[in-house]
C-alpha atoms as a PDB file:
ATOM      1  CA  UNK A   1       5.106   2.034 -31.349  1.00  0.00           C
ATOM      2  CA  UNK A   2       6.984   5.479 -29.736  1.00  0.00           C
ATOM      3  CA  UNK A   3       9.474   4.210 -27.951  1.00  0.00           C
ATOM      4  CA  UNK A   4      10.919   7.653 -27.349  1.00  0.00           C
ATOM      5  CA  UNK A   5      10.222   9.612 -23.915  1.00  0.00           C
ATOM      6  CA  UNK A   6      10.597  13.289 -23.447  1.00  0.00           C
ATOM      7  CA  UNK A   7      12.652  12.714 -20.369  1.00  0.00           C
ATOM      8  CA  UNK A   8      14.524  10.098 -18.575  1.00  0.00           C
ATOM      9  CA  UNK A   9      11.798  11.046 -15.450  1.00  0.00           C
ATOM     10  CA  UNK A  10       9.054  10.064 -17.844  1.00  0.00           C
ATOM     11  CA  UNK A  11      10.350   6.716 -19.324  1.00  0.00           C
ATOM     12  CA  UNK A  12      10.894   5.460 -15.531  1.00  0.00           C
ATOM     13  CA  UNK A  13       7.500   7.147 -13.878  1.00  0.00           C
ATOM     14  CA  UNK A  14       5.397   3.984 -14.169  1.00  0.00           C
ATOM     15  CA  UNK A  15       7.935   1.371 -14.058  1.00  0.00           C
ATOM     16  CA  UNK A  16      10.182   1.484 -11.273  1.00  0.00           C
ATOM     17  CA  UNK A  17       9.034   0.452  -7.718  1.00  0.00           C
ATOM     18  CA  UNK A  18      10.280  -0.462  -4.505  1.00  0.00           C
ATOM     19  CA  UNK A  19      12.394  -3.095  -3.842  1.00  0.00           C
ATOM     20  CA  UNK A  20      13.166  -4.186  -7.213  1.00  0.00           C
ATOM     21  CA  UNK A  21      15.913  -6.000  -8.849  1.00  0.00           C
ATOM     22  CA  UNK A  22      17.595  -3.633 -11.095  1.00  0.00           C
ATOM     23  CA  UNK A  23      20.510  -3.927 -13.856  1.00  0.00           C
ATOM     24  CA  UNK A  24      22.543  -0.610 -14.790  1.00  0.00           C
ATOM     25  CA  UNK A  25      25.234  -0.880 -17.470  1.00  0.00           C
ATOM     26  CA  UNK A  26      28.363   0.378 -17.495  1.00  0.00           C
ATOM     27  CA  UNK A  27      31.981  -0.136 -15.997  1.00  0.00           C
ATOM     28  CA  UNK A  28      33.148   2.436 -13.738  1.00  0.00           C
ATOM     29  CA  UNK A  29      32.065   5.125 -15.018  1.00  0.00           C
ATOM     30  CA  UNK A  30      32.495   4.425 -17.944  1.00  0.00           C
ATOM     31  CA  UNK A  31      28.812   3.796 -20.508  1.00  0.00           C
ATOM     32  CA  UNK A  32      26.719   4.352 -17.919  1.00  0.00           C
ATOM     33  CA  UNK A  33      23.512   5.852 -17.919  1.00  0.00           C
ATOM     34  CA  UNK A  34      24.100   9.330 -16.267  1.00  0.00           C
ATOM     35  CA  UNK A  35      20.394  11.114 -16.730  1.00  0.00           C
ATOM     36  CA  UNK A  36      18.141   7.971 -15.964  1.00  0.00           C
ATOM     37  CA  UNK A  37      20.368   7.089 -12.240  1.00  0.00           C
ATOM     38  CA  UNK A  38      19.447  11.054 -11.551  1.00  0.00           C
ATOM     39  CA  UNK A  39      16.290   9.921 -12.528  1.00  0.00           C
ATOM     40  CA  UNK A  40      15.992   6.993 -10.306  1.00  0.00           C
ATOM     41  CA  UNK A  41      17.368   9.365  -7.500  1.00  0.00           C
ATOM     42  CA  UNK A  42      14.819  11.909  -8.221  1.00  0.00           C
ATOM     43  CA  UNK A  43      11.768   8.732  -7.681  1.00  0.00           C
ATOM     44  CA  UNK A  44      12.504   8.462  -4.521  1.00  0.00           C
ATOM     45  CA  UNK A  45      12.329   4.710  -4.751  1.00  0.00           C
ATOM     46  CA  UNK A  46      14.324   2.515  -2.217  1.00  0.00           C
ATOM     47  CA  UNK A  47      15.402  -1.106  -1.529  1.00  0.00           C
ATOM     48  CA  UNK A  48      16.724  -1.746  -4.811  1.00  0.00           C
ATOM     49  CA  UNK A  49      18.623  -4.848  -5.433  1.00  0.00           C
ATOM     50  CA  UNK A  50      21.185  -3.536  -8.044  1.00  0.00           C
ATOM     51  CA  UNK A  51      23.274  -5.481 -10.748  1.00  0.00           C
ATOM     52  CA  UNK A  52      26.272  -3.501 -11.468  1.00  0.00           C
ATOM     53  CA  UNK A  53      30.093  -3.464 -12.162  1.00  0.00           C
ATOM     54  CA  UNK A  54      30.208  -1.762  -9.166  1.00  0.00           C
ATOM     55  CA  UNK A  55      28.602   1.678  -7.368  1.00  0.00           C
ATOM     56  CA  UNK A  56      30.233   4.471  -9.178  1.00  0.00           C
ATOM     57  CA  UNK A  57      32.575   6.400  -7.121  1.00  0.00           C
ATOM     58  CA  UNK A  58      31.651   8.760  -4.439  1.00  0.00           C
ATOM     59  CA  UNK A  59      28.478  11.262  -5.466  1.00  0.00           C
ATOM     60  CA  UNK A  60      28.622  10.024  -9.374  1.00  0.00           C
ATOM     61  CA  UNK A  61      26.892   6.855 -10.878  1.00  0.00           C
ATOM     62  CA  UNK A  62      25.690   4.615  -8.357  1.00  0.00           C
ATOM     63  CA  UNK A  63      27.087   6.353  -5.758  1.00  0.00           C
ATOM     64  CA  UNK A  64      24.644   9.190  -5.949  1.00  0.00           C
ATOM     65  CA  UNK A  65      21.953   6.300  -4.949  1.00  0.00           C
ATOM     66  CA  UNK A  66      23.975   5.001  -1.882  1.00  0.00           C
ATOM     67  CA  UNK A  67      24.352   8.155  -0.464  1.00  0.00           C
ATOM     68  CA  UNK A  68      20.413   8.831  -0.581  1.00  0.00           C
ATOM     69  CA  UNK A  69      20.541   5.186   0.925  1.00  0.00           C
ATOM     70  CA  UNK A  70      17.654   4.138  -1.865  1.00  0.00           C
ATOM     71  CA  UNK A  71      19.753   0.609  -2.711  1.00  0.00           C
ATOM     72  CA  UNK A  72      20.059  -2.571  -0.216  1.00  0.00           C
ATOM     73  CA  UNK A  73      21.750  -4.753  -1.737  1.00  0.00           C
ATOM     74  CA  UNK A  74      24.485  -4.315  -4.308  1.00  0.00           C
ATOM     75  CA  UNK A  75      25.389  -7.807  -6.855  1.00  0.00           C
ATOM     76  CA  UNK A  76      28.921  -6.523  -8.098  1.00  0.00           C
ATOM     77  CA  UNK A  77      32.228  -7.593  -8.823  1.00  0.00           C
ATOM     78  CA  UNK A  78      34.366  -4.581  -7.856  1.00  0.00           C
ATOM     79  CA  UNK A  79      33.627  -2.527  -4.702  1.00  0.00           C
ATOM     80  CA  UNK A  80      36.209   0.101  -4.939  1.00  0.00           C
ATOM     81  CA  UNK A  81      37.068   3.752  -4.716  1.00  0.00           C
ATOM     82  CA  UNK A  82      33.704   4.663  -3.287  1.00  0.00           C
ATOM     83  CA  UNK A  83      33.992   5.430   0.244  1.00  0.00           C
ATOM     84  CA  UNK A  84      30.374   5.469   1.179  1.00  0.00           C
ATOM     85  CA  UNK A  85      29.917   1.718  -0.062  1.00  0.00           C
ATOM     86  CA  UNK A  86      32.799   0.687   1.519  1.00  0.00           C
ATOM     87  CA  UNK A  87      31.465   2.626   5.104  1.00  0.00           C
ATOM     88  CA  UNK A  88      27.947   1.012   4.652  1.00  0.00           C
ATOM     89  CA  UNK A  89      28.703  -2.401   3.792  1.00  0.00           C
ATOM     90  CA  UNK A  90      31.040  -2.443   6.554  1.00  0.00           C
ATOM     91  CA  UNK A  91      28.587  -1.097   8.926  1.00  0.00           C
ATOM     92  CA  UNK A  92      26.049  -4.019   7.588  1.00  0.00           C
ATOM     93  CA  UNK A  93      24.128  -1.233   6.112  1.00  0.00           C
ATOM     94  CA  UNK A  94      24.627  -3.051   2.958  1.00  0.00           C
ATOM     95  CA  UNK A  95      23.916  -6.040   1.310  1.00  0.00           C
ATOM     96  CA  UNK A  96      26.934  -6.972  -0.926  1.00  0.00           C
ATOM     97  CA  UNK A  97      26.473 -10.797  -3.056  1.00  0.00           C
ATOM     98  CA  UNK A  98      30.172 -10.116  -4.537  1.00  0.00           C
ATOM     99  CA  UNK A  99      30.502 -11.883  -7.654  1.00  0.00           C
ATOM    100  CA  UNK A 100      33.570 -12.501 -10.189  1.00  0.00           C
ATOM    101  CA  UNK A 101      33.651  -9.903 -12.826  1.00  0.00           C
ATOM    102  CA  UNK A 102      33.751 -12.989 -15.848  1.00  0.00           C
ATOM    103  CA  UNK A 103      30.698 -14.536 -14.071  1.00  0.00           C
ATOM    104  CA  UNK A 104      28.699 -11.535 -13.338  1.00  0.00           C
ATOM    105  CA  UNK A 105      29.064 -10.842 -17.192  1.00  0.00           C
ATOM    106  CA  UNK A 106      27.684 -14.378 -18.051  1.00  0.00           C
ATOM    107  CA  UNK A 107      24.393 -14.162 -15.767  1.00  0.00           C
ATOM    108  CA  UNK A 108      23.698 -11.409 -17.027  1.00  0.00           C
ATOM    109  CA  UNK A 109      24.248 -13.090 -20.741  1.00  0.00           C
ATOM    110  CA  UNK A 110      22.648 -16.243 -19.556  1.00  0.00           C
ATOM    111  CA  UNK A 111      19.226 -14.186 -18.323  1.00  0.00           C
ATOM    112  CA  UNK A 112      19.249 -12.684 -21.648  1.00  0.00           C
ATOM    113  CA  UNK A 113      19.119 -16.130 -23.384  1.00  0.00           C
ATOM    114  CA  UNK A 114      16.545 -17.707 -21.433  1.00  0.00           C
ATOM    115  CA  UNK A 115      19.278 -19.804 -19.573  1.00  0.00           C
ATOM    116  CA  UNK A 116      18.332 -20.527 -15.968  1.00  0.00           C
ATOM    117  CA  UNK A 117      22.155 -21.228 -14.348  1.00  0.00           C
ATOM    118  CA  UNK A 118      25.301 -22.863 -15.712  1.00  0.00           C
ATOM    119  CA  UNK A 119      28.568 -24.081 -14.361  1.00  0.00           C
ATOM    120  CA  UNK A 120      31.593 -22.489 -14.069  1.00  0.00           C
ATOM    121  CA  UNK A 121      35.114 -23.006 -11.958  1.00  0.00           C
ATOM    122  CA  UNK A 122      35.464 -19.453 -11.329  1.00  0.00           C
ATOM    123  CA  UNK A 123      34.918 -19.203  -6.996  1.00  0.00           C
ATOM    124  CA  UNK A 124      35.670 -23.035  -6.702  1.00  0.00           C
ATOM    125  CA  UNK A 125      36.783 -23.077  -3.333  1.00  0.00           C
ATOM    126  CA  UNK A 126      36.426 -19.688  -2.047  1.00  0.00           C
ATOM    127  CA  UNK A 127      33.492 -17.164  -0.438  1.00  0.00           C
ATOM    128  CA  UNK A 128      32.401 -17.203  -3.579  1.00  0.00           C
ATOM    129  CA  UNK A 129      30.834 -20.640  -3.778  1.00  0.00           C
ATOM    130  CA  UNK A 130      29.544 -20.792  -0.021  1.00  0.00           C
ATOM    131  CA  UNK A 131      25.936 -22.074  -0.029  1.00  0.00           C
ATOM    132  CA  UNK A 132      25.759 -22.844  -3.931  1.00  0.00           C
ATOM    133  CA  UNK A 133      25.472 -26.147  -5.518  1.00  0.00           C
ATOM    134  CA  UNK A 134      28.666 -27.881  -7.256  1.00  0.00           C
ATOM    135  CA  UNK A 135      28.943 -30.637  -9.182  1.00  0.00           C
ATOM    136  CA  UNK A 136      31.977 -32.420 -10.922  1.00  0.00           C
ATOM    137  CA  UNK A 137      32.810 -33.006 -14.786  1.00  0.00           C
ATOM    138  CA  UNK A 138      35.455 -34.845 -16.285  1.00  0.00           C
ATOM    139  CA  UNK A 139      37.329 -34.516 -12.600  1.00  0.00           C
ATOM    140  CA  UNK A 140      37.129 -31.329 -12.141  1.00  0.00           C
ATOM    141  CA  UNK A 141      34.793 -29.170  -9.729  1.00  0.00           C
ATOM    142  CA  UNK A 142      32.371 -26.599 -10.910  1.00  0.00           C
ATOM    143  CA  UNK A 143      30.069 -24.259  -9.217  1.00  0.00           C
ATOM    144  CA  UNK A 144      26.278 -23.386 -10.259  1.00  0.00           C
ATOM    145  CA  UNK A 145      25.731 -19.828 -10.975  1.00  0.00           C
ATOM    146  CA  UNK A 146      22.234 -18.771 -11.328  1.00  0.00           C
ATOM    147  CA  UNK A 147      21.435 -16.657 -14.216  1.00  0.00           C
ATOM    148  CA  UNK A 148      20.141 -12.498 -13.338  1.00  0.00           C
ATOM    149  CA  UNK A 149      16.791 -11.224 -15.073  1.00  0.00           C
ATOM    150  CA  UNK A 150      16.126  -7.965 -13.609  1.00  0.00           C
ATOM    151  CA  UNK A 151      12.759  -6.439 -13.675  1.00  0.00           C
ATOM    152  CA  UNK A 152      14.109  -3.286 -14.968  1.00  0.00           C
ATOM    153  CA  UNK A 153      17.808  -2.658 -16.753  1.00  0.00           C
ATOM    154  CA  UNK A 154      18.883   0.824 -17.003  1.00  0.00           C
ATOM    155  CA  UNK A 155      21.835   1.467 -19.860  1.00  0.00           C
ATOM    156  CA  UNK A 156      23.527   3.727 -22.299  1.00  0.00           C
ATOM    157  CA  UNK A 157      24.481   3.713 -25.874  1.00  0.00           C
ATOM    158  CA  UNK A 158      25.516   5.885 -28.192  1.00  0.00           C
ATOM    159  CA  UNK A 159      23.138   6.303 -30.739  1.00  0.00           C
ATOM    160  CA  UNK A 160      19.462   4.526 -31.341  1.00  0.00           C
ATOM    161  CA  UNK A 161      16.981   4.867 -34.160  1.00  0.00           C
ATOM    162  CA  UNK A 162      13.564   5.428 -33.377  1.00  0.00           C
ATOM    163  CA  UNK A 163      12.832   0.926 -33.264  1.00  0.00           C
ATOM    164  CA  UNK A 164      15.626   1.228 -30.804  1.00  0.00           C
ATOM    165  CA  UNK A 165      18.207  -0.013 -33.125  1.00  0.00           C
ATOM    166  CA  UNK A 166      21.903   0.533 -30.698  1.00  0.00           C
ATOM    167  CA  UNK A 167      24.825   1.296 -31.541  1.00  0.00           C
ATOM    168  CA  UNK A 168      27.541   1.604 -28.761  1.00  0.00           C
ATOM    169  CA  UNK A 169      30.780   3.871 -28.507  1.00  0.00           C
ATOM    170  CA  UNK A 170      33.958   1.584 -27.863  1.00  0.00           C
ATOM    171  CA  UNK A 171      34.718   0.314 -24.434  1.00  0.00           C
ATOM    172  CA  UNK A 172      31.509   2.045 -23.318  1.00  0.00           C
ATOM    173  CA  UNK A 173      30.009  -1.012 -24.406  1.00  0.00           C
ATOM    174  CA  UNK A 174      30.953  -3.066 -21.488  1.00  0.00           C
ATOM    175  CA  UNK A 175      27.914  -4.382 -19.557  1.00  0.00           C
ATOM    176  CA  UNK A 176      25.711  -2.798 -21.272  1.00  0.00           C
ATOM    177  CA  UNK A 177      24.308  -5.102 -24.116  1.00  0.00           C
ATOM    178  CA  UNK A 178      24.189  -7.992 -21.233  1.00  0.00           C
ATOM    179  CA  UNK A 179      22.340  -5.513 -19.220  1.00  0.00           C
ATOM    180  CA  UNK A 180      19.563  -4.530 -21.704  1.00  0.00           C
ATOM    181  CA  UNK A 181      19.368  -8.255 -23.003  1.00  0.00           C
ATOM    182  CA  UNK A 182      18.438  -9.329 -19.621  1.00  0.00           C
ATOM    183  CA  UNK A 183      16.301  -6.888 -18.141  1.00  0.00           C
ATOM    184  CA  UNK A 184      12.386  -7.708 -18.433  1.00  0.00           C
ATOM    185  CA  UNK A 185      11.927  -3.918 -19.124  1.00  0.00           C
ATOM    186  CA  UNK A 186      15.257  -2.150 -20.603  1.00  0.00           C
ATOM    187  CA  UNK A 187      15.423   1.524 -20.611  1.00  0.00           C
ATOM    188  CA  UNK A 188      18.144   3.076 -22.609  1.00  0.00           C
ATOM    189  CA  UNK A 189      19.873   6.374 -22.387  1.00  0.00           C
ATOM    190  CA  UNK A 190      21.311   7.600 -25.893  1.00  0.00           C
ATOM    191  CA  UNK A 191      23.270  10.744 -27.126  1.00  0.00           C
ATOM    192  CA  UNK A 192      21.809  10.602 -30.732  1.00  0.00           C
ATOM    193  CA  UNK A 193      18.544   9.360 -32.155  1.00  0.00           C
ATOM    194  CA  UNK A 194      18.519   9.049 -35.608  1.00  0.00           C
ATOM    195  CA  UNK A 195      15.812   7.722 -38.289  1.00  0.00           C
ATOM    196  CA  UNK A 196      14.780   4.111 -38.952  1.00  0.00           C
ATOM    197  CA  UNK A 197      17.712   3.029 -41.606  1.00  0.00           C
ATOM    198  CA  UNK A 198      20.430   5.536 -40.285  1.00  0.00           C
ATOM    199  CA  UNK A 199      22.974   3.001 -38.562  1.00  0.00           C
ATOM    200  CA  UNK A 200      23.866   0.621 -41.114  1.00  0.00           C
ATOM    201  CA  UNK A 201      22.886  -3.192 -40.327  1.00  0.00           C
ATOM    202  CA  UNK A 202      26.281  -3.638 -39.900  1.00  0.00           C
ATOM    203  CA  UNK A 203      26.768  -1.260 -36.956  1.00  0.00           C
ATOM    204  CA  UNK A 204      23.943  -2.318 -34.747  1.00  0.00           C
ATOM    205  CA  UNK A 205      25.348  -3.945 -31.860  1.00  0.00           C
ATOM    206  CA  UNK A 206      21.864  -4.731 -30.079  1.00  0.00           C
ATOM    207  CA  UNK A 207      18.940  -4.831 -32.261  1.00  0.00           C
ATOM    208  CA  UNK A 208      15.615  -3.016 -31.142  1.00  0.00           C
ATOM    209  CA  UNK A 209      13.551  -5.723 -29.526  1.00  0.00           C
ATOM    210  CA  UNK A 210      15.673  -5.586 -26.285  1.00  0.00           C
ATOM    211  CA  UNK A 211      15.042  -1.859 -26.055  1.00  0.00           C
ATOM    212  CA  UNK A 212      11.924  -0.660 -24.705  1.00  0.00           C
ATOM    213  CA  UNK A 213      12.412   2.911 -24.005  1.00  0.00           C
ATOM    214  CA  UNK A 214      14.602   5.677 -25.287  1.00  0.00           C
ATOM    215  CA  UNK A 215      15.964   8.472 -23.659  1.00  0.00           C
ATOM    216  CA  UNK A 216      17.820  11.202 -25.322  1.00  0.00           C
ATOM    217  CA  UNK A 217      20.802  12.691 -23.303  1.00  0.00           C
ATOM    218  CA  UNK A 218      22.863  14.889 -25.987  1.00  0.00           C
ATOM    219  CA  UNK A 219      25.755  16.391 -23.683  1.00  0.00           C
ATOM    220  CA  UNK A 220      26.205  13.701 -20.449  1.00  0.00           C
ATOM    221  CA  UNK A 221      29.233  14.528 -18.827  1.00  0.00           C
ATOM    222  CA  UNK A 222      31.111  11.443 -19.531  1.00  0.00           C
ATOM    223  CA  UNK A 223      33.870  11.879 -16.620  1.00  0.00           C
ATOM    224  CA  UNK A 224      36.522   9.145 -17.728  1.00  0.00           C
ATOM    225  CA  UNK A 225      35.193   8.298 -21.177  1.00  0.00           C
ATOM    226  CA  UNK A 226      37.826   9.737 -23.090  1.00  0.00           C
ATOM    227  CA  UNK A 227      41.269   9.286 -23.493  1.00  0.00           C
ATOM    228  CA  UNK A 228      43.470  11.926 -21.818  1.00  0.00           C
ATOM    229  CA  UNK A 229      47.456  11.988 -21.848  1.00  0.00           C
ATOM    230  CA  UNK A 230      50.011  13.547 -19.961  1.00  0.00           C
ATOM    231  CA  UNK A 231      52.805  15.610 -21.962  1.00  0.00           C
ATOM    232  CA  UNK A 232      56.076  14.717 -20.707  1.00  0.00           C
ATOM    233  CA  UNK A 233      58.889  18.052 -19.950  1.00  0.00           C
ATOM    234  CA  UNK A 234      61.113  18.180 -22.897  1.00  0.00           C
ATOM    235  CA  UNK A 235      59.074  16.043 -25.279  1.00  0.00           C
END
């Protein structure tokens, strides 16, 4: 089976429809998956439910998809430093089913495993619990979180081999191996593909079956992947 499309248009052309639920890896902007959200953009596809960290920043990431007002609900833990999210959600243009970054992590994890909801104290308490069921254990007070399976996950790695074999790059990791896990359909966006046997069994982080599609993006731009460092005067 070719699991490898010529272009991140291509792998998404006949799976993505509106108003799905959607995962997309990454933390920031850190590992995510620059060439398939451009792709998404490009569909033209709207009311997506998306799964994320949070929206990118301002015309990068997620954020390229708020401002073309294609997503209606965001699930996310962090809503900062993109203005447009913050304008539309505050308008009520936006959906927003904020969720602790710890539990958003272990939905995601849990839909991966076949694991329908578990309990957690996280939100005890707060907006966070409003309208879901608790339950008590050992005298204490947990909340039910249901677990996320989206019908399409869209994430990054660094390299693949052509069964889809991944191997991530440091904290660009993040959400992404939740991400793919869960998704029904995971598409993933890769700087390297090498042959079957390549990455050592060692240094696959995610092994092929969870990876349905591959996308080659050699040169993303990576904006705040890298460490950078200021020189101090007189050092």
């Amino acid at each position: 089976m070719n699991k490898i499309y010529p272009s991140a248009q291509a792998a998404l052309a006949d799976i993505v429809k509106d108003g799905q639920l959607m995962a997309v890896g990454g933390f920031g902007l850190c590992g995510i998956p620059e060439a398939l959200i451009d792709a998404l953009r490009d569909s033209g596809i709207k009311d997506l439910t998306v799964i994320s960290n949070n929206a990118g920043v301002d015309d990068f990431g997620l954020g390229k998809l708020l401002k073309t007002r294609q997503i209606k609900k965001m699930i996310s833990s962090y809503v900062g430093e993109n203005k447009e999210f913050e304008r539309q959600y505050l308008a009520g243009e936006l959906e927003l089913e904020f969720t602790p970054q710890g539990t958003l992590a272990e939905r995601l994890r849990a839909g991966g495993a076949g694991i329908p909801a578990f309990y957690t104290r996280t939100g005890v308490g707060t907006l966070v619990a409003e309208g879901k069921e608790t339950k008590d254990f050992d005298g204490k007070t947990y909340v039910m979180e249901r677990a996320l399976v989206p019908d399409v996950s869209l994430v990054k790695a660094w390299r693949a081999d052509t069964s889809g074999n991944l191997q991530f790059r440091l904290t660009a990791r993040n959400f992404n191996p939740a991400a793919a896990m869960a998704g029904k359909i995971t598409v993933v966006e890769v700087e390297e593909i090498v042959p079957l046997g390549a990455i050592a069994p060692d240094d696959v982080h995610l092994p092929g079956i969870y990876a349905k599609r591959l996308v080659l993006n050699a040169t993303p731009e990576k904006r705040i992947e890298k460490r950078t460092i200021t020189e101090k005067s007189g050092a």
